[in-house]
N, C-alpha and C. Protein backbone atom coordinates (compact mmCIF):
# COMPACT_ATOMS: atom_id res chain seq x y z
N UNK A 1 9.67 -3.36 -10.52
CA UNK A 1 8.68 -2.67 -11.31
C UNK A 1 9.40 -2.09 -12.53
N UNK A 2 9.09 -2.15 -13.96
CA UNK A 2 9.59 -1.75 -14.70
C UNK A 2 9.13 -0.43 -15.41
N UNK A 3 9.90 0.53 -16.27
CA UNK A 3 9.37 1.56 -15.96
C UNK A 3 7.79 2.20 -16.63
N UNK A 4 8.21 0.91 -17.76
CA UNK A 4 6.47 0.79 -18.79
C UNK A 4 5.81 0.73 -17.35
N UNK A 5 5.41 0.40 -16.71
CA UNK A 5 4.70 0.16 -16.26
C UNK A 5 3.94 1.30 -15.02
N UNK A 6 5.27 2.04 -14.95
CA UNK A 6 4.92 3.29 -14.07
C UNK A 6 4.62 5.29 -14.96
N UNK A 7 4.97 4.52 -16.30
CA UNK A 7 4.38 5.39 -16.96
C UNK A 7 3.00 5.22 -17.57
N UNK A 8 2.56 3.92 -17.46
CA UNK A 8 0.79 3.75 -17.57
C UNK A 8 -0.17 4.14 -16.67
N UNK A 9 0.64 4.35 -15.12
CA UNK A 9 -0.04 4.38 -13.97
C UNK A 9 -0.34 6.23 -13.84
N UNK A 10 -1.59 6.32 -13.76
CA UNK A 10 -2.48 7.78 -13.48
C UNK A 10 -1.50 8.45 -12.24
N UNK A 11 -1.93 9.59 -12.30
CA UNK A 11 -1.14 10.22 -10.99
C UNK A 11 -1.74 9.99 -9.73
N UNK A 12 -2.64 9.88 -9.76
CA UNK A 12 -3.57 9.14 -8.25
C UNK A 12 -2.78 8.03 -7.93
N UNK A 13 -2.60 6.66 -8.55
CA UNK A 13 -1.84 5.82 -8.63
C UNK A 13 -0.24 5.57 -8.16
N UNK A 14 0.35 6.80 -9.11
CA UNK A 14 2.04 7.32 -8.83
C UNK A 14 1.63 7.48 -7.38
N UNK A 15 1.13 8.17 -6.90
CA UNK A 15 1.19 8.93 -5.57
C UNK A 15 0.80 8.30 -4.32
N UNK A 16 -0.14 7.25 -4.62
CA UNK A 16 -0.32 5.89 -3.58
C UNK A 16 0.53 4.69 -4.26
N UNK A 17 1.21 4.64 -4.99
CA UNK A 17 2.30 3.56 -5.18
C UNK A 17 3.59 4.40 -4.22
N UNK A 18 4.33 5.72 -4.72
CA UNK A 18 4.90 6.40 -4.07
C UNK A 18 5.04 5.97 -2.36
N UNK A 19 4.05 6.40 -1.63
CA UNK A 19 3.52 6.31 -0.46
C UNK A 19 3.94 4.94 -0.24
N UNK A 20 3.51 3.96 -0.49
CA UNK A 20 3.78 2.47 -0.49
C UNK A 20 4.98 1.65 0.06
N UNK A 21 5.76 2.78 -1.19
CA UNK A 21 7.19 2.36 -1.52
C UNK A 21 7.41 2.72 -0.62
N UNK A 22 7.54 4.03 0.02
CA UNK A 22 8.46 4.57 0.90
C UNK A 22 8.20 3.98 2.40
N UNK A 23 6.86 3.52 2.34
CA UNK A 23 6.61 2.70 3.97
C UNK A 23 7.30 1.50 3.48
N UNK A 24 6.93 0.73 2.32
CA UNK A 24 8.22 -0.46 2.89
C UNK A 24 9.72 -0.03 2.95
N UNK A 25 10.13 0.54 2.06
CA UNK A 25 11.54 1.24 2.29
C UNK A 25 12.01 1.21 3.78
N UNK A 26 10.76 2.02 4.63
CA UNK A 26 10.98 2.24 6.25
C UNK A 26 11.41 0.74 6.90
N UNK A 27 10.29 -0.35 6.39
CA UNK A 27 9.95 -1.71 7.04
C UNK A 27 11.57 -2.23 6.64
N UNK A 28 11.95 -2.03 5.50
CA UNK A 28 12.61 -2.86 5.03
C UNK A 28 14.10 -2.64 5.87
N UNK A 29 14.11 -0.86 5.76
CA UNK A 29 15.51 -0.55 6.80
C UNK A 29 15.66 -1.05 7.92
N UNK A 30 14.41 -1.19 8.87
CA UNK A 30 14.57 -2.09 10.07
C UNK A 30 15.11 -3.23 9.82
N UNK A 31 14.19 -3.94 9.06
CA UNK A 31 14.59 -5.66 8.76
C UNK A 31 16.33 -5.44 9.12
N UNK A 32 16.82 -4.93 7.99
CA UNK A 32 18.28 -4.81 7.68
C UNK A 32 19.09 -4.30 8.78
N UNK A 33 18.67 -3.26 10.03
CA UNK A 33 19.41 -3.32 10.83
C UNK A 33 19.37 -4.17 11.83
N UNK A 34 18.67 -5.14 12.13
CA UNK A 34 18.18 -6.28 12.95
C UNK A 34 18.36 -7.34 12.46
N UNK A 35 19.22 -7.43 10.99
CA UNK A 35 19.88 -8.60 10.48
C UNK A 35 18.83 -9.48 10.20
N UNK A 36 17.35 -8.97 9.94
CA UNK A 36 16.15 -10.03 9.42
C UNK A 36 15.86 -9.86 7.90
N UNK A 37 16.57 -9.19 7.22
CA UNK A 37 16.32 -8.97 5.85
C UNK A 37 17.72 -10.09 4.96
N UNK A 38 16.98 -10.86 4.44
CA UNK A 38 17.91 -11.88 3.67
C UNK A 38 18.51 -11.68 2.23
N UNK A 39 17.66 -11.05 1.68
CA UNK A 39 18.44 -10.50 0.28
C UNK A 39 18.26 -8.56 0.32
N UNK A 40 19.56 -8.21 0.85
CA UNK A 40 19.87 -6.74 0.71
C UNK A 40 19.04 -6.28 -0.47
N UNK A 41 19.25 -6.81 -1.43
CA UNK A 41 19.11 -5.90 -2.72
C UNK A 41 17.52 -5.73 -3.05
N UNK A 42 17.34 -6.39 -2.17
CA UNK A 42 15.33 -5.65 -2.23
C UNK A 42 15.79 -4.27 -1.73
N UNK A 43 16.17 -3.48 -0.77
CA UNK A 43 16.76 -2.33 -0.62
C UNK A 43 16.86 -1.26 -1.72
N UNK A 44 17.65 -2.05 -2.26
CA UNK A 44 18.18 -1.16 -3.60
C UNK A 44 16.92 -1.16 -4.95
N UNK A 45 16.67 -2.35 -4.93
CA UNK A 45 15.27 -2.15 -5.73
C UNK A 45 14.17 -1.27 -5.31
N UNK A 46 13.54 -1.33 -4.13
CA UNK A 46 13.23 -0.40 -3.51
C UNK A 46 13.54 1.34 -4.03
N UNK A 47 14.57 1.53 -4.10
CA UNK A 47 14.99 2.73 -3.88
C UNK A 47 15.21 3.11 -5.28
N UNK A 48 15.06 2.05 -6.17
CA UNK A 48 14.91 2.60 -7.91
C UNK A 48 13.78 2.59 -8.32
N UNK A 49 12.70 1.65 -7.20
CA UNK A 49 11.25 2.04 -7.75
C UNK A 49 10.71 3.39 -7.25
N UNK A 50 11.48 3.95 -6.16
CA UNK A 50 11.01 5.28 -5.75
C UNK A 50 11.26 6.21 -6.67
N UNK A 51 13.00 6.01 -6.81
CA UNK A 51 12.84 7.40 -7.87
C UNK A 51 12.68 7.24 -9.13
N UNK A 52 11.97 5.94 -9.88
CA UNK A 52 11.68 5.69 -11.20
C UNK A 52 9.98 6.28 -10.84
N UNK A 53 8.92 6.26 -9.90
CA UNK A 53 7.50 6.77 -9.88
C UNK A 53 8.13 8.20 -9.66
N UNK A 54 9.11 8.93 -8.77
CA UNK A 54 9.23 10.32 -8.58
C UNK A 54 9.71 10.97 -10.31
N UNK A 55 10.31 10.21 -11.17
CA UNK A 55 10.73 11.01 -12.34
C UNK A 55 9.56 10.84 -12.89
N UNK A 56 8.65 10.03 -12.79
CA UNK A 56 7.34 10.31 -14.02
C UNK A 56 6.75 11.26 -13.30
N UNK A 57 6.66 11.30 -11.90
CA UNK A 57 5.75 12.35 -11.49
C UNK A 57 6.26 13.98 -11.91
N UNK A 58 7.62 13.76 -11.81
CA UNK A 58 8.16 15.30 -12.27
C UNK A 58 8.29 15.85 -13.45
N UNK A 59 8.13 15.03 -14.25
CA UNK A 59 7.93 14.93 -15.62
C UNK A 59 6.79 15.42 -16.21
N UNK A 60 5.82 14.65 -15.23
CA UNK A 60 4.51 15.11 -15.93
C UNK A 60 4.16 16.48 -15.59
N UNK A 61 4.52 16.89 -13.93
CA UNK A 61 4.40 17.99 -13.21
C UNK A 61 4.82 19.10 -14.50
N UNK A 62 6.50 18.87 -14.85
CA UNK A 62 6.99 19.86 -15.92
C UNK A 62 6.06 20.06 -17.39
N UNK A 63 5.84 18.93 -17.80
CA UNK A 63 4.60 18.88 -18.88
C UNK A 63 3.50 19.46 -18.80
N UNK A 64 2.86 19.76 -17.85
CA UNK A 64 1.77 20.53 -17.46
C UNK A 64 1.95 21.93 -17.47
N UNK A 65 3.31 22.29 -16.68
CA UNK A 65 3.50 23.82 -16.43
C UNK A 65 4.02 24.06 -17.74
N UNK A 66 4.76 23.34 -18.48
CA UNK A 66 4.70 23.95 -19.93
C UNK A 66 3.46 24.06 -20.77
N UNK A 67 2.71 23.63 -20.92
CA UNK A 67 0.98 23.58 -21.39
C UNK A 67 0.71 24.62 -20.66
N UNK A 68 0.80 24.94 -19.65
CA UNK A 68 0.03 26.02 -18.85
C UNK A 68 0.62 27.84 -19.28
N UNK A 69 1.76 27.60 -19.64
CA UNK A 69 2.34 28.62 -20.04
C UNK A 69 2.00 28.77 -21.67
N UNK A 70 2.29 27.99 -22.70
CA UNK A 70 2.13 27.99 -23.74
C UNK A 70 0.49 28.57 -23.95
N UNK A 71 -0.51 28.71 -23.05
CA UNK A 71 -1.69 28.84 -22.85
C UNK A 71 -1.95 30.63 -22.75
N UNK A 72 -0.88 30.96 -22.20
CA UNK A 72 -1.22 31.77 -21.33
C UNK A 72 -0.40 32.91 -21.88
């Protein structure tokens, strides 16, 4: 997933893509300790699409509470 693409996605979206990721993440760790996962590096991809949707989410989170203050 590239990251254009997770900065187009709504936060409803981030947050059930999020969710997603992290259940295959789970699926995928099994595979790998049961020696049924054939290319490791889905793993690692995996684990940069997590924290590439967690930095937009925190991002935006921080963007907001600055708006909210500047408000206030």
């Amino acid at each position: 997933m590239k990251s254009k693409q997770v900065l187009e996605m709504t936060d409803k979206e981030l947050q059930n893509k999020l969710n997603e990721l992290k259940s295959e993440l789970f699926f995928l760790r099994f595979k790998n300790a049961t020696n049924q996962l054939t290319n490791p590096m889905v793993l690692v991809e995996t684990r940069r699409d997590i924290a590439r949707v967690k930095t937009v989410i925190r991002q935006r989170e921080i963007a907001r509470a600055k708006n909210d203050g500047n408000k206030g």
